[in-house]
N, C-alpha and C. Protein backbone atom coordinates (compact mmCIF):
# COMPACT_ATOMS: atom_id res chain seq x y z
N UNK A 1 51.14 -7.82 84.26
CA UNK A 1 50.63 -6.70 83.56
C UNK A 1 50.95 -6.80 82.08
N UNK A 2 51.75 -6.99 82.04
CA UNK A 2 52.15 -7.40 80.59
C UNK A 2 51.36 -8.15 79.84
N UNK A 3 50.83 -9.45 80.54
CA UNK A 3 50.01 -10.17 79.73
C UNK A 3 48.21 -9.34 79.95
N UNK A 4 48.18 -8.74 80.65
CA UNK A 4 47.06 -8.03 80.42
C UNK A 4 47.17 -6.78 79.01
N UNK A 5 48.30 -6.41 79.03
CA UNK A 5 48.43 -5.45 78.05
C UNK A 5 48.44 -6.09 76.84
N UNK A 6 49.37 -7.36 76.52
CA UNK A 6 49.33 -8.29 75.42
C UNK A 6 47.77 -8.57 75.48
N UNK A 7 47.46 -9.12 76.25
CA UNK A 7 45.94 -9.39 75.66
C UNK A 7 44.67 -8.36 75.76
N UNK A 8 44.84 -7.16 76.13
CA UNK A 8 44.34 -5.97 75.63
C UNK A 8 44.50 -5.75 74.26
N UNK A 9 45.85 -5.82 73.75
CA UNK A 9 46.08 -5.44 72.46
C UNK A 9 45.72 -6.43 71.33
N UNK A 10 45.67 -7.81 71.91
CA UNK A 10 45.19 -8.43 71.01
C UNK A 10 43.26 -8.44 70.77
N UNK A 11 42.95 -8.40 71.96
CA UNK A 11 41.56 -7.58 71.67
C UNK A 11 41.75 -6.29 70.72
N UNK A 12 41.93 -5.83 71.00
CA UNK A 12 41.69 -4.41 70.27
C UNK A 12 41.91 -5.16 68.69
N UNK A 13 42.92 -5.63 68.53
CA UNK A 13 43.31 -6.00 67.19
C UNK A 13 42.30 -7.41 66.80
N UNK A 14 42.11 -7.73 67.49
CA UNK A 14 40.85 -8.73 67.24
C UNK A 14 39.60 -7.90 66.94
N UNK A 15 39.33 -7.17 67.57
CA UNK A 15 37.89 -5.81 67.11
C UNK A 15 37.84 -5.19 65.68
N UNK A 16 38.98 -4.69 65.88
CA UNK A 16 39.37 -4.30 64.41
C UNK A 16 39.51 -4.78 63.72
N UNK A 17 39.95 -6.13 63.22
CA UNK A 17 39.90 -7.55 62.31
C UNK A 17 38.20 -7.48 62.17
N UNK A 18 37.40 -7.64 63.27
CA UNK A 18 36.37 -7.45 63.43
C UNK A 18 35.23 -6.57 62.82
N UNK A 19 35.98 -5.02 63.11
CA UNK A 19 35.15 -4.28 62.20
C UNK A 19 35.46 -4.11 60.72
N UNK A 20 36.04 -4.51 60.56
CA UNK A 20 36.70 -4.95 59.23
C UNK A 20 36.45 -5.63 58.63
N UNK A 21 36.18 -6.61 59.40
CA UNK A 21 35.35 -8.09 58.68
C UNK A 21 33.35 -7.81 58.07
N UNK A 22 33.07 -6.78 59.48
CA UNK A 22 31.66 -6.34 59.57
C UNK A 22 31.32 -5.59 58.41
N UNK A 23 32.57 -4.87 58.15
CA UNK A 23 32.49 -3.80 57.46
C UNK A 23 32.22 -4.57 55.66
N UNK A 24 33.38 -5.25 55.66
CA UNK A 24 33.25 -5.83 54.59
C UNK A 24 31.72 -6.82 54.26
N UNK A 25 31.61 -7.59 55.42
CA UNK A 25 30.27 -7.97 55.34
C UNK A 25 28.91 -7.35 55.02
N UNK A 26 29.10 -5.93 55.35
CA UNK A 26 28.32 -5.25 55.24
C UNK A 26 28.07 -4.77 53.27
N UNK A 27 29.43 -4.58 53.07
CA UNK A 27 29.62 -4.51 51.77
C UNK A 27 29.21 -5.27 51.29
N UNK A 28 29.67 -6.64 51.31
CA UNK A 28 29.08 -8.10 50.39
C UNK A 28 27.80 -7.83 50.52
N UNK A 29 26.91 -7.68 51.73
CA UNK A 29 25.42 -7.71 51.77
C UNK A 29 25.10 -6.97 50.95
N UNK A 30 25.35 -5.55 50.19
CA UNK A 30 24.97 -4.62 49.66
C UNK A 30 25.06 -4.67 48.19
N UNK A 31 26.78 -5.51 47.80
CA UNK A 31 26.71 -6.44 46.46
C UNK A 31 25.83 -7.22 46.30
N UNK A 32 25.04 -8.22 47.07
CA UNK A 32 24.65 -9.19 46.91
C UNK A 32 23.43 -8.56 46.30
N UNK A 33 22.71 -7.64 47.32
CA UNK A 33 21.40 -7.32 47.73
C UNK A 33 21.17 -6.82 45.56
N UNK A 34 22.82 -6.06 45.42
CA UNK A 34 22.73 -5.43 44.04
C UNK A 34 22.73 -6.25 42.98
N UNK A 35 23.48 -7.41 43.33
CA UNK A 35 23.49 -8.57 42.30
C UNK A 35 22.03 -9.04 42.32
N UNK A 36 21.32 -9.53 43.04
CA UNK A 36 20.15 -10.09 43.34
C UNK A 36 18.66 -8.96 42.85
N UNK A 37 19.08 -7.69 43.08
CA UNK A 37 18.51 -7.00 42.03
C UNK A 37 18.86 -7.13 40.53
N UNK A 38 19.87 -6.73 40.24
CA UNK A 38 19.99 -6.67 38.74
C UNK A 38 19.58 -8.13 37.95
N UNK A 39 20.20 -9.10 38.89
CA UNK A 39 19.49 -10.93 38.25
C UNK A 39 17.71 -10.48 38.03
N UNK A 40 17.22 -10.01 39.26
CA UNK A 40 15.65 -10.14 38.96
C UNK A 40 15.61 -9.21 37.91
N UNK A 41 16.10 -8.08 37.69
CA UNK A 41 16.12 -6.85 36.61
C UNK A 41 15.87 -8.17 35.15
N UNK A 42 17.08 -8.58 34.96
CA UNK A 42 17.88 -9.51 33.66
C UNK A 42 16.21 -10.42 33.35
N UNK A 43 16.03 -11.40 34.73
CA UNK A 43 14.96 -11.99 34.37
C UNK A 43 13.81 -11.86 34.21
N UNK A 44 13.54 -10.54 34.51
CA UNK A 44 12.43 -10.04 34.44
C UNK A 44 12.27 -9.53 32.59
N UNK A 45 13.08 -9.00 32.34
CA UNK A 45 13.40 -8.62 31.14
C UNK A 45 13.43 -9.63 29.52
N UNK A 46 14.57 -10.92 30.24
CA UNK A 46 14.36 -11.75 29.33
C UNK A 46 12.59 -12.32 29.68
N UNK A 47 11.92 -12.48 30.57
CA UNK A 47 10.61 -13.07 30.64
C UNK A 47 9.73 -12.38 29.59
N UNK A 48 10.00 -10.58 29.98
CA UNK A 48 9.23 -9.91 29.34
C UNK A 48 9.81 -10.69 27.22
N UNK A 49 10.72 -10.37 27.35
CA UNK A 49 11.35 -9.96 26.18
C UNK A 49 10.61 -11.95 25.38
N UNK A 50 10.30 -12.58 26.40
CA UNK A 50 9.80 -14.66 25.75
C UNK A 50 8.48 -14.23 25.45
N UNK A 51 7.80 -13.92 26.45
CA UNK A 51 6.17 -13.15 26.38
C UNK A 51 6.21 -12.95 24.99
N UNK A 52 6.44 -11.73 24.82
CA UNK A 52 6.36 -10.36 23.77
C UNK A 52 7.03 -11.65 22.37
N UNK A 53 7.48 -12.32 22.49
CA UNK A 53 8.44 -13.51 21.37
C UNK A 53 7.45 -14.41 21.16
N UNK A 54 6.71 -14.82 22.27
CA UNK A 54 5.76 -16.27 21.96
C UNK A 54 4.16 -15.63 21.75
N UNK A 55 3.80 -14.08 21.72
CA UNK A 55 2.62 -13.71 21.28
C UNK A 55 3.05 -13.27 19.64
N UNK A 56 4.29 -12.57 19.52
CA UNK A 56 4.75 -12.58 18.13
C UNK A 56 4.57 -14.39 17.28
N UNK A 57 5.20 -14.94 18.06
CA UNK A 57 4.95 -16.62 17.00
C UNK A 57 3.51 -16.75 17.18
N UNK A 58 2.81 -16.91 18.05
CA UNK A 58 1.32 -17.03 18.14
C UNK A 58 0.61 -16.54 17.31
N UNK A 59 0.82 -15.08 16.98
CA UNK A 59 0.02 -14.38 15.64
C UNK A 59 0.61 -14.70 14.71
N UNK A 60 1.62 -14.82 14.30
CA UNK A 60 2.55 -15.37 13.01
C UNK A 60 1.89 -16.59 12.75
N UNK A 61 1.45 -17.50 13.73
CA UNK A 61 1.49 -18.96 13.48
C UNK A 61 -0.29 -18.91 13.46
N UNK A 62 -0.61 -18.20 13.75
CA UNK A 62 -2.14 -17.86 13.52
C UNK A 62 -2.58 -17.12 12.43
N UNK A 63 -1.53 -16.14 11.79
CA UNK A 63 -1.98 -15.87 10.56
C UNK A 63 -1.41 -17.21 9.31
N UNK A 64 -0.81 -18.09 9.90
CA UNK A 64 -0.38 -18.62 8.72
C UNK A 64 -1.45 -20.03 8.80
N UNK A 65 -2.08 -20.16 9.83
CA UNK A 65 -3.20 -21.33 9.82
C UNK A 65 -4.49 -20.59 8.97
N UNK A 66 -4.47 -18.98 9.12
CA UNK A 66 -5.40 -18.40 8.64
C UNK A 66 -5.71 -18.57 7.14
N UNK A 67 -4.28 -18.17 6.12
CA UNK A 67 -4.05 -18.18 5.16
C UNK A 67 -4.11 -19.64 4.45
N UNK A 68 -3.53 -20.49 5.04
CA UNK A 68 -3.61 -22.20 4.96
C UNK A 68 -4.82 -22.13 4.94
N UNK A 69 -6.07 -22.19 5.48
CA UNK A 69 -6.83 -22.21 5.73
C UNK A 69 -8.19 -21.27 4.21
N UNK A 70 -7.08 -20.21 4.11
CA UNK A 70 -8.01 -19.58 2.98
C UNK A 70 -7.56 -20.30 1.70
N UNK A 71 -6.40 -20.74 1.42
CA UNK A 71 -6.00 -21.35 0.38
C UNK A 71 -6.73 -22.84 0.42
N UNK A 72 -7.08 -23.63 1.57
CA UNK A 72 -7.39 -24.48 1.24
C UNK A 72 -9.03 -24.64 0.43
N UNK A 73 -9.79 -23.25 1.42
CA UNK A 73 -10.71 -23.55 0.90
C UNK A 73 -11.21 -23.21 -0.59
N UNK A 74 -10.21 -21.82 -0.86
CA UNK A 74 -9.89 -21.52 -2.17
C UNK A 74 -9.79 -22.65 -3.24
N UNK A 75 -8.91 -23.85 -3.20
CA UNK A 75 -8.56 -24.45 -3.67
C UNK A 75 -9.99 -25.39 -3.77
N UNK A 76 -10.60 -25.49 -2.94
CA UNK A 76 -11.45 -27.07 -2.43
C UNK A 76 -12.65 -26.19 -3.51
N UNK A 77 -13.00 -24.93 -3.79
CA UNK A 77 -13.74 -23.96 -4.39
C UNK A 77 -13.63 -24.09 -5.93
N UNK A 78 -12.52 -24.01 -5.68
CA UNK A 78 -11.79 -23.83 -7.18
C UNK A 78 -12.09 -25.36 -7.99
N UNK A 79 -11.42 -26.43 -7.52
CA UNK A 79 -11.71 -28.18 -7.76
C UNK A 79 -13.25 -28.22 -7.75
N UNK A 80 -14.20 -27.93 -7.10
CA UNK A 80 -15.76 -27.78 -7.35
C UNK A 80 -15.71 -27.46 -8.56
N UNK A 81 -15.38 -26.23 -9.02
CA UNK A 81 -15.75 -25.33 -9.90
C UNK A 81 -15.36 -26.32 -11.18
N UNK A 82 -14.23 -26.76 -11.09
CA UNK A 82 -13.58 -27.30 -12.51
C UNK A 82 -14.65 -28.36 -13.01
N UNK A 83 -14.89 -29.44 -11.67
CA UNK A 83 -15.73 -30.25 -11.68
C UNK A 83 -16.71 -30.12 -12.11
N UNK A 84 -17.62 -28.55 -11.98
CA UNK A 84 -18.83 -28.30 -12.50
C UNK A 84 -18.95 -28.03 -14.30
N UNK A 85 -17.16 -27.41 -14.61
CA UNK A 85 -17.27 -26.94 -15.98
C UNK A 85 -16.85 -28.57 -16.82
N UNK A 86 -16.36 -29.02 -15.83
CA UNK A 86 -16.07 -30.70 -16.57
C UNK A 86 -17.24 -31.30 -16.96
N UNK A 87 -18.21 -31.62 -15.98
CA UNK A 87 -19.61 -32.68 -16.36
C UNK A 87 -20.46 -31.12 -17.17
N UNK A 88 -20.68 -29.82 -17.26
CA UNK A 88 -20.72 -28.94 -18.47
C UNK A 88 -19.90 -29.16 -19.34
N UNK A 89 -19.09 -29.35 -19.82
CA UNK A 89 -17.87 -29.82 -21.17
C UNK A 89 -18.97 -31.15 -21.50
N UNK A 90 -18.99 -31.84 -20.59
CA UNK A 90 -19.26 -33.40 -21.43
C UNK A 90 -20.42 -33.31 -21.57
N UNK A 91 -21.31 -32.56 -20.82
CA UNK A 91 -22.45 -32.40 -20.99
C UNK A 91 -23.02 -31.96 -22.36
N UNK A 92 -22.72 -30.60 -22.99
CA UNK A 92 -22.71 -30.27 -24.11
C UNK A 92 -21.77 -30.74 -25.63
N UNK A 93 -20.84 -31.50 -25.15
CA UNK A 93 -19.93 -32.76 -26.19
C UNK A 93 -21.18 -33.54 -26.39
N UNK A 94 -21.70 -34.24 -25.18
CA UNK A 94 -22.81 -35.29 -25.93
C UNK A 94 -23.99 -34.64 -26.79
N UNK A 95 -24.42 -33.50 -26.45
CA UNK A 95 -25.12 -32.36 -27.20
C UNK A 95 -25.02 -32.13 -28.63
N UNK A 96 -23.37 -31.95 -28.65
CA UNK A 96 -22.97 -31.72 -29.68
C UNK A 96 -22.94 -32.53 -30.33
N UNK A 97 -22.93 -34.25 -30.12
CA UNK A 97 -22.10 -35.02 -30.82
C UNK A 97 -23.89 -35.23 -31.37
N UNK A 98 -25.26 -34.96 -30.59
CA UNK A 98 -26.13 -35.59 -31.19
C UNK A 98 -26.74 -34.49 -32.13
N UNK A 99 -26.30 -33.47 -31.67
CA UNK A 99 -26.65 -32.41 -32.55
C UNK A 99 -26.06 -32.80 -34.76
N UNK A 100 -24.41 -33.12 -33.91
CA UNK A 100 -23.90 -33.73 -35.24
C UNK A 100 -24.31 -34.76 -35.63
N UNK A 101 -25.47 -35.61 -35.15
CA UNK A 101 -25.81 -37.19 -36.08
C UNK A 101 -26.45 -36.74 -36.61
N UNK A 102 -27.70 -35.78 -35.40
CA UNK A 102 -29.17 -35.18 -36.42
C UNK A 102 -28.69 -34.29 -37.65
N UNK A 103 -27.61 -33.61 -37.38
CA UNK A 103 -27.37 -32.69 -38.91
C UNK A 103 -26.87 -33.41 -40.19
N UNK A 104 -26.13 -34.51 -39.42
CA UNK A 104 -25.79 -35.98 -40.78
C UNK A 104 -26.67 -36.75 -41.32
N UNK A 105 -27.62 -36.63 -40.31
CA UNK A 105 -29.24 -37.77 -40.97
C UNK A 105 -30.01 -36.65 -41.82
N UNK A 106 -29.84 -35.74 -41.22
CA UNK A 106 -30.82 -34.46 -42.01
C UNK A 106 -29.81 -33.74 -43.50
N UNK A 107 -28.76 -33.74 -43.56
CA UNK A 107 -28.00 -34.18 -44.50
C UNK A 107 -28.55 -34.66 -46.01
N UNK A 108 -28.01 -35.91 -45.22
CA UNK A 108 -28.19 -37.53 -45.77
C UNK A 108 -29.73 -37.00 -46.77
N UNK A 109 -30.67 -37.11 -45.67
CA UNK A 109 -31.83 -36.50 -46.12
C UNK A 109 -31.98 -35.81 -47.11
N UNK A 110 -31.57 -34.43 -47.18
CA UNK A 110 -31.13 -33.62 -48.20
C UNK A 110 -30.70 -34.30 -49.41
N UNK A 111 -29.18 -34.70 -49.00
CA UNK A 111 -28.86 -35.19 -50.12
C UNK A 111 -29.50 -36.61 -51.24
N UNK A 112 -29.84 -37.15 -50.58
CA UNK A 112 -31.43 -37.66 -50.94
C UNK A 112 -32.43 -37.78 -52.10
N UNK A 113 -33.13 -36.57 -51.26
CA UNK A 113 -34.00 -35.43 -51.92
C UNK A 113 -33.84 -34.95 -52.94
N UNK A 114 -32.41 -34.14 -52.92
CA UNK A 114 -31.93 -33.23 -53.79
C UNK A 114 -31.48 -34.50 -55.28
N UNK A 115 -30.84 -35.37 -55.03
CA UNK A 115 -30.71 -36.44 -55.86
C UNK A 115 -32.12 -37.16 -56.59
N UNK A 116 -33.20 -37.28 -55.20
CA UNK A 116 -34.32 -37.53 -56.45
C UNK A 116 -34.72 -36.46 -57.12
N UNK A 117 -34.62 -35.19 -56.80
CA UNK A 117 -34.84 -34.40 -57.44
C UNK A 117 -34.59 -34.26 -59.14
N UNK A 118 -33.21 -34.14 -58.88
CA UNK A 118 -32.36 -34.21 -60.08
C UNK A 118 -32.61 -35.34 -60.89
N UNK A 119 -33.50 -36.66 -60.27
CA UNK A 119 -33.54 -37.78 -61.22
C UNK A 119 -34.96 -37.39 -61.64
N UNK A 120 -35.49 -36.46 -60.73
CA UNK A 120 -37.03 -36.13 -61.35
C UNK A 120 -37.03 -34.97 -62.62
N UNK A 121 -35.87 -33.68 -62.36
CA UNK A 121 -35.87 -33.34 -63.32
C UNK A 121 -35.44 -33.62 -64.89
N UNK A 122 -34.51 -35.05 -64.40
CA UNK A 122 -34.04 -35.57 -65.78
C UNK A 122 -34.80 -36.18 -66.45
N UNK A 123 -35.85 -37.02 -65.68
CA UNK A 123 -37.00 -37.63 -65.88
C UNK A 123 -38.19 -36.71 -66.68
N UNK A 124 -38.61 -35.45 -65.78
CA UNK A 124 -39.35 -35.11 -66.35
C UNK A 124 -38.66 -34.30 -68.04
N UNK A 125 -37.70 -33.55 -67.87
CA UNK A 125 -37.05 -33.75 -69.34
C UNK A 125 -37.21 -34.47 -70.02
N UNK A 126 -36.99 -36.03 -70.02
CA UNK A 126 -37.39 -37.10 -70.84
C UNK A 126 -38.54 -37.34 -71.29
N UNK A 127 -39.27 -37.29 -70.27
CA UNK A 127 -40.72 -36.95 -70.81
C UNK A 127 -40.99 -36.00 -71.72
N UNK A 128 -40.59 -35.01 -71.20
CA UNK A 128 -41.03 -33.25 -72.44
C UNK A 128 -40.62 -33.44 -73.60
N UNK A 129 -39.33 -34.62 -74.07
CA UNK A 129 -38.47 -34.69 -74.60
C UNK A 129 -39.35 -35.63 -75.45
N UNK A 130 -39.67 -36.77 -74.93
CA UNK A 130 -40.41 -37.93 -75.58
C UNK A 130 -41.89 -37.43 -75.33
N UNK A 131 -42.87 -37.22 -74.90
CA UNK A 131 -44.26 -36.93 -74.66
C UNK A 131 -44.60 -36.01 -74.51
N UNK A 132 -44.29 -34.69 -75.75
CA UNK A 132 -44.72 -33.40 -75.95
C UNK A 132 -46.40 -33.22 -75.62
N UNK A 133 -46.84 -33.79 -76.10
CA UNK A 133 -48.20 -33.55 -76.08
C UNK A 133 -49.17 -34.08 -75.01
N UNK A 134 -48.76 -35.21 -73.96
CA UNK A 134 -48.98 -35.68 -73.36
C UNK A 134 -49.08 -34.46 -72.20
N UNK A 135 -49.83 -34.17 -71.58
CA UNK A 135 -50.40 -33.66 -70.40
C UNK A 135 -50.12 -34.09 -69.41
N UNK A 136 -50.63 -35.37 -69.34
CA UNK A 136 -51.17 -36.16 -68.45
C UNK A 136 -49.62 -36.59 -67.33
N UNK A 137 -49.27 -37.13 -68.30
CA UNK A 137 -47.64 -37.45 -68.32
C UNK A 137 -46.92 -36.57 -67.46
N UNK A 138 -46.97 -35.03 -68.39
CA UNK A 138 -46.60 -33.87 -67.78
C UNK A 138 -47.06 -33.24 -66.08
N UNK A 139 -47.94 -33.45 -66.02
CA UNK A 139 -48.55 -33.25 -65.14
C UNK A 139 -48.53 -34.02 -64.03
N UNK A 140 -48.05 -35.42 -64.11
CA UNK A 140 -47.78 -36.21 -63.07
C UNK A 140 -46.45 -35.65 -62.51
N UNK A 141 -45.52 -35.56 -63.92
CA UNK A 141 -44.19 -35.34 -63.41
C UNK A 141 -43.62 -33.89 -62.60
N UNK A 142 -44.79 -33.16 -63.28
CA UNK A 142 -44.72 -31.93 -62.75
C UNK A 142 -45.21 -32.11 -60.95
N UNK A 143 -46.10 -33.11 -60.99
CA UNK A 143 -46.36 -32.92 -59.33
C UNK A 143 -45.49 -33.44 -58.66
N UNK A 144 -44.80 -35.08 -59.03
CA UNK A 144 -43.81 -35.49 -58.33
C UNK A 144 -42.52 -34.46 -58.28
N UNK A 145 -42.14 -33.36 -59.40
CA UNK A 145 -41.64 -32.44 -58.78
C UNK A 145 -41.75 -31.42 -57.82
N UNK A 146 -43.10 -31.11 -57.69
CA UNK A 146 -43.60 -29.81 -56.83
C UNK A 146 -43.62 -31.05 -55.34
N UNK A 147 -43.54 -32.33 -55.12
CA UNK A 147 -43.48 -33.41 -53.94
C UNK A 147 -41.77 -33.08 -53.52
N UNK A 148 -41.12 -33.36 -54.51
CA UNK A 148 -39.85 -33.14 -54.06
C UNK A 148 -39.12 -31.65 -53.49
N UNK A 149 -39.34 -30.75 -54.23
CA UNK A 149 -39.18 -29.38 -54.52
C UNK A 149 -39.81 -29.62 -52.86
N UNK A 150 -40.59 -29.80 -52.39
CA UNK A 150 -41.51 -29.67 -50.71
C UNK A 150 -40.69 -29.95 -50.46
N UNK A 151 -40.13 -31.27 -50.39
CA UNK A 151 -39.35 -32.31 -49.36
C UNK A 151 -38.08 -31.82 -49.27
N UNK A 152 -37.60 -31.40 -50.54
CA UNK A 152 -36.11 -30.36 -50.40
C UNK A 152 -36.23 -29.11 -49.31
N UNK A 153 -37.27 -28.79 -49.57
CA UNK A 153 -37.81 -26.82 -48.89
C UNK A 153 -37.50 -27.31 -47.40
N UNK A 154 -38.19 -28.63 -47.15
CA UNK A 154 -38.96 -28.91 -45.64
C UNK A 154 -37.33 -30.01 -44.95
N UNK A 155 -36.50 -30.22 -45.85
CA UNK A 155 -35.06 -30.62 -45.22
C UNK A 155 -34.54 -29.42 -45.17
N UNK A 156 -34.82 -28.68 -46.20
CA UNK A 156 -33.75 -27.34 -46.01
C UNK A 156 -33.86 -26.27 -44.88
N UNK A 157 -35.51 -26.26 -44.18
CA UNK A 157 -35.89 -25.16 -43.57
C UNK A 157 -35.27 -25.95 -42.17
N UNK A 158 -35.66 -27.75 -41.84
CA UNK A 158 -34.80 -28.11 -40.68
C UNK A 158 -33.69 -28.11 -40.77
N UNK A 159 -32.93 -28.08 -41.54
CA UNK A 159 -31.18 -27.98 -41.20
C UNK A 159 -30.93 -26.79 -40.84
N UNK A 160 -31.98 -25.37 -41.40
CA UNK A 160 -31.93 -23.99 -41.53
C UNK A 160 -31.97 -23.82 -40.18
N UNK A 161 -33.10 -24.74 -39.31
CA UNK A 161 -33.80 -24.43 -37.43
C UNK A 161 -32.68 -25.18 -37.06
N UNK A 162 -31.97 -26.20 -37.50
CA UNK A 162 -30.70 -27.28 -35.83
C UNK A 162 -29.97 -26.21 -36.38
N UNK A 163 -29.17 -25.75 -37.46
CA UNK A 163 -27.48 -25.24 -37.72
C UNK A 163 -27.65 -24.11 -36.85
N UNK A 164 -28.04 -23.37 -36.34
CA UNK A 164 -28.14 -21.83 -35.38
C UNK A 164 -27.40 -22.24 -33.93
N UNK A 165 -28.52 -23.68 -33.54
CA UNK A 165 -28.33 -24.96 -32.49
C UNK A 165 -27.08 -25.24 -32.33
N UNK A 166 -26.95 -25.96 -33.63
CA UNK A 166 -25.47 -26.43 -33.48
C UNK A 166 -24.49 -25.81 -33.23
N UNK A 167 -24.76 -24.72 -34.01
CA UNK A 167 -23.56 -23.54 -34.10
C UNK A 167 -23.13 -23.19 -32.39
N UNK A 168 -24.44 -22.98 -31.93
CA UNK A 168 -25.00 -22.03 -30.73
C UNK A 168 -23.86 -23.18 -29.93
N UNK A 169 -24.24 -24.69 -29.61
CA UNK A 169 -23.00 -25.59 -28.89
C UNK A 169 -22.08 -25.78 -28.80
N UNK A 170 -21.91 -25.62 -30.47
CA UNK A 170 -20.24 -25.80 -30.47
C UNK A 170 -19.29 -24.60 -29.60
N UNK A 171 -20.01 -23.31 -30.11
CA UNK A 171 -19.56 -22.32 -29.61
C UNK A 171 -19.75 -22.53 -27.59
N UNK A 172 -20.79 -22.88 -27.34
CA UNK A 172 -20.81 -23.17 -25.90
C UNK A 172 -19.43 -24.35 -25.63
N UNK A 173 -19.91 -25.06 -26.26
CA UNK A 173 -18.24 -25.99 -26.17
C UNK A 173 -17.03 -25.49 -26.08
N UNK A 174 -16.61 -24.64 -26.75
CA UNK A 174 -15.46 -23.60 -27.13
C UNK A 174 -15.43 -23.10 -26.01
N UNK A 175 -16.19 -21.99 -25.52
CA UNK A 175 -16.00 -21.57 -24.13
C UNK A 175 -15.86 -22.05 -23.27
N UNK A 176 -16.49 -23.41 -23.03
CA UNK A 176 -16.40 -24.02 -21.88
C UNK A 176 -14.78 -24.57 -21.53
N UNK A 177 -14.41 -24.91 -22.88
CA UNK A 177 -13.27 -25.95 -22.99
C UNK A 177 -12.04 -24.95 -22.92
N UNK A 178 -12.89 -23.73 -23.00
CA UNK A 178 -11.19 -22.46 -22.74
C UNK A 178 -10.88 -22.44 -21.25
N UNK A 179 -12.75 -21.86 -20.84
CA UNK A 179 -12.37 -21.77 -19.41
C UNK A 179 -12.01 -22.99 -18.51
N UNK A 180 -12.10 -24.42 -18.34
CA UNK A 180 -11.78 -25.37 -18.26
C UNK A 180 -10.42 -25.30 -17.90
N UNK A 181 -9.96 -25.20 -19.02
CA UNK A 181 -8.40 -25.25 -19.23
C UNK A 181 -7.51 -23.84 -18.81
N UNK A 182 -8.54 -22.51 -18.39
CA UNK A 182 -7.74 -21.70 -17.80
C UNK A 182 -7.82 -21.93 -16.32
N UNK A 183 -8.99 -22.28 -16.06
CA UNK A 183 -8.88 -22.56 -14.38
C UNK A 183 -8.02 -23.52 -13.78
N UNK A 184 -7.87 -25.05 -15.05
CA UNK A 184 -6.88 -25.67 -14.33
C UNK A 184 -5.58 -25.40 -14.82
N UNK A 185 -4.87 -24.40 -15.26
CA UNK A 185 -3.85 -24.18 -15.30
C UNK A 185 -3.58 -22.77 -14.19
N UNK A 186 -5.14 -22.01 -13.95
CA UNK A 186 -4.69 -21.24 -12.86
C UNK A 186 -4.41 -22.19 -11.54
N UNK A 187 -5.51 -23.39 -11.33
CA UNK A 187 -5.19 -24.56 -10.02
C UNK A 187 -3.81 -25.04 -10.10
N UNK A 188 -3.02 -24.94 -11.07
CA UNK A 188 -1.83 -25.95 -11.39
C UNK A 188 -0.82 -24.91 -10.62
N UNK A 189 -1.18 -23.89 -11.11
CA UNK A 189 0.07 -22.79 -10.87
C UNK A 189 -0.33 -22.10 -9.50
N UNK A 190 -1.44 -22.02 -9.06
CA UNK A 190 -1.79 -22.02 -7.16
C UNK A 190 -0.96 -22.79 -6.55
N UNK A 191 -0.63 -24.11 -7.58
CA UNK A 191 0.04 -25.09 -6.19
C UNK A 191 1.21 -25.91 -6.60
C-alpha cells in the first residue's frame, strides 16, 4: 500500500508539474502568438514606411531628370541662339567691312574731284588773271568747272545715300556684338 500511495503521489505531483508545464505552455503560445503579431505589426510598417521612401526618391529622382532635362534643352536653345547671332556678327562685319571700302573708294573719289577742282579753280584764275578778254578761254574753263562742281555734287550725294547705310551697320554691329556677348556670358554663368 505504501507503494501505491508513493506512486499515487507521485502522479498527482507529476500532473501538477504537468499543469504547470501546460499552463506555462499555454502562456508561451500566447507570447509567441504576441511576438509574431507585433514582428508582422514592425514589418508591415517598416514595408509601408520603404514604399512611401522609394515613391519619395522616385519623384525626387524624376523631378531632377525633369529639370536636367529642361536645362539641357535650355542650354542646347541657348548655343543655337549664340550660333545664330555669331554667323549675324560676321555676317554684317563683312557688310561693314565692304560698306567701309565703298566709302574709301567714294572718298578717294571725292577727294579727287575736290582736288581737280581746286586745280580748276586755280586754273581758271590764271586764266581771268592772264586772258581777261578772252571768252572763249573763259568759257571753257567755266564749263570744266560746272563738269567738276557735277562730279563733286554726284560723289557728294553718294557718300550722302551709303553713310545712313553704313551708319545703319555699324550700329547693327554694335548690337549684335552686345547681345552676343551677353548671352554668352549669361551661357557661361548657367553652367
Amino acid at each position: 500500500m505504501l507503494f501505491l500511495e508513493f506512486f499515487v503521489q507521485y502522479l498527482d505531483e507529476r500532473l501538477r508539474e504537468l499543469d504547470e508545464e501546460k499552463a506555462e505552455l499555454k502562456k508561451y503560445q500566447q507570447l509567441d502568438k504576441q511576438r509574431k503579431s507585433l514582428e508582422y505589426t514592425i514589418y508591415d510598417k517598416e514595408l509601408n514606411d520603404a514604399r512611401k521612401e522609394l515613391v519619395e526618391v522616385d519623384e525626387e529622382r524624376n523631378a531632377i531628370s525633369e529639370e536636367l532635362v529642361r536645362k539641357y534643352n535650355a542650354s542646347v536653345e541657348e548655343e543655337e541662339e549664340v550660333k545664330k547671332l555669331h554667323k549675324s556678327f560676321k555676317d554684317l562685319t563683312r557688310e561693314v567691312q565692304g560698306l567701309t571700302r565703298e566709302k574709301q573708294t567714294i572718298e578717294k573719289q571725292r577727294t579727287v574731284a575736290v582736288k581737280k577742282h581746286t586745280e580748276v579753280e586755280l586754273d581758271v584764275k590764271d586764266l581771268e588773271e592772264k586772258i581777261i578778254g578772252s571768252s572763249k578761254a573763259k568759257d571753257e574753263a567755266g564749263k570744266q568747272l560746272e563738269v567738276l562742281q557735277r562730279e563733286i555734287k554726284e560723289s557728294t550725294s553718294e557718300l550722302n545715300k551709303t553713310k545712313p547705310l553704313y551708319d545703319k551697320q555699324v550700329k547693327a554691329e554694335e548690337d549684335i556684338t552686345k547681345e552676343y556677348f551677353f548671352i554668352l556670358s549669361f551661357f557661361c554663368l548657367t553652367f
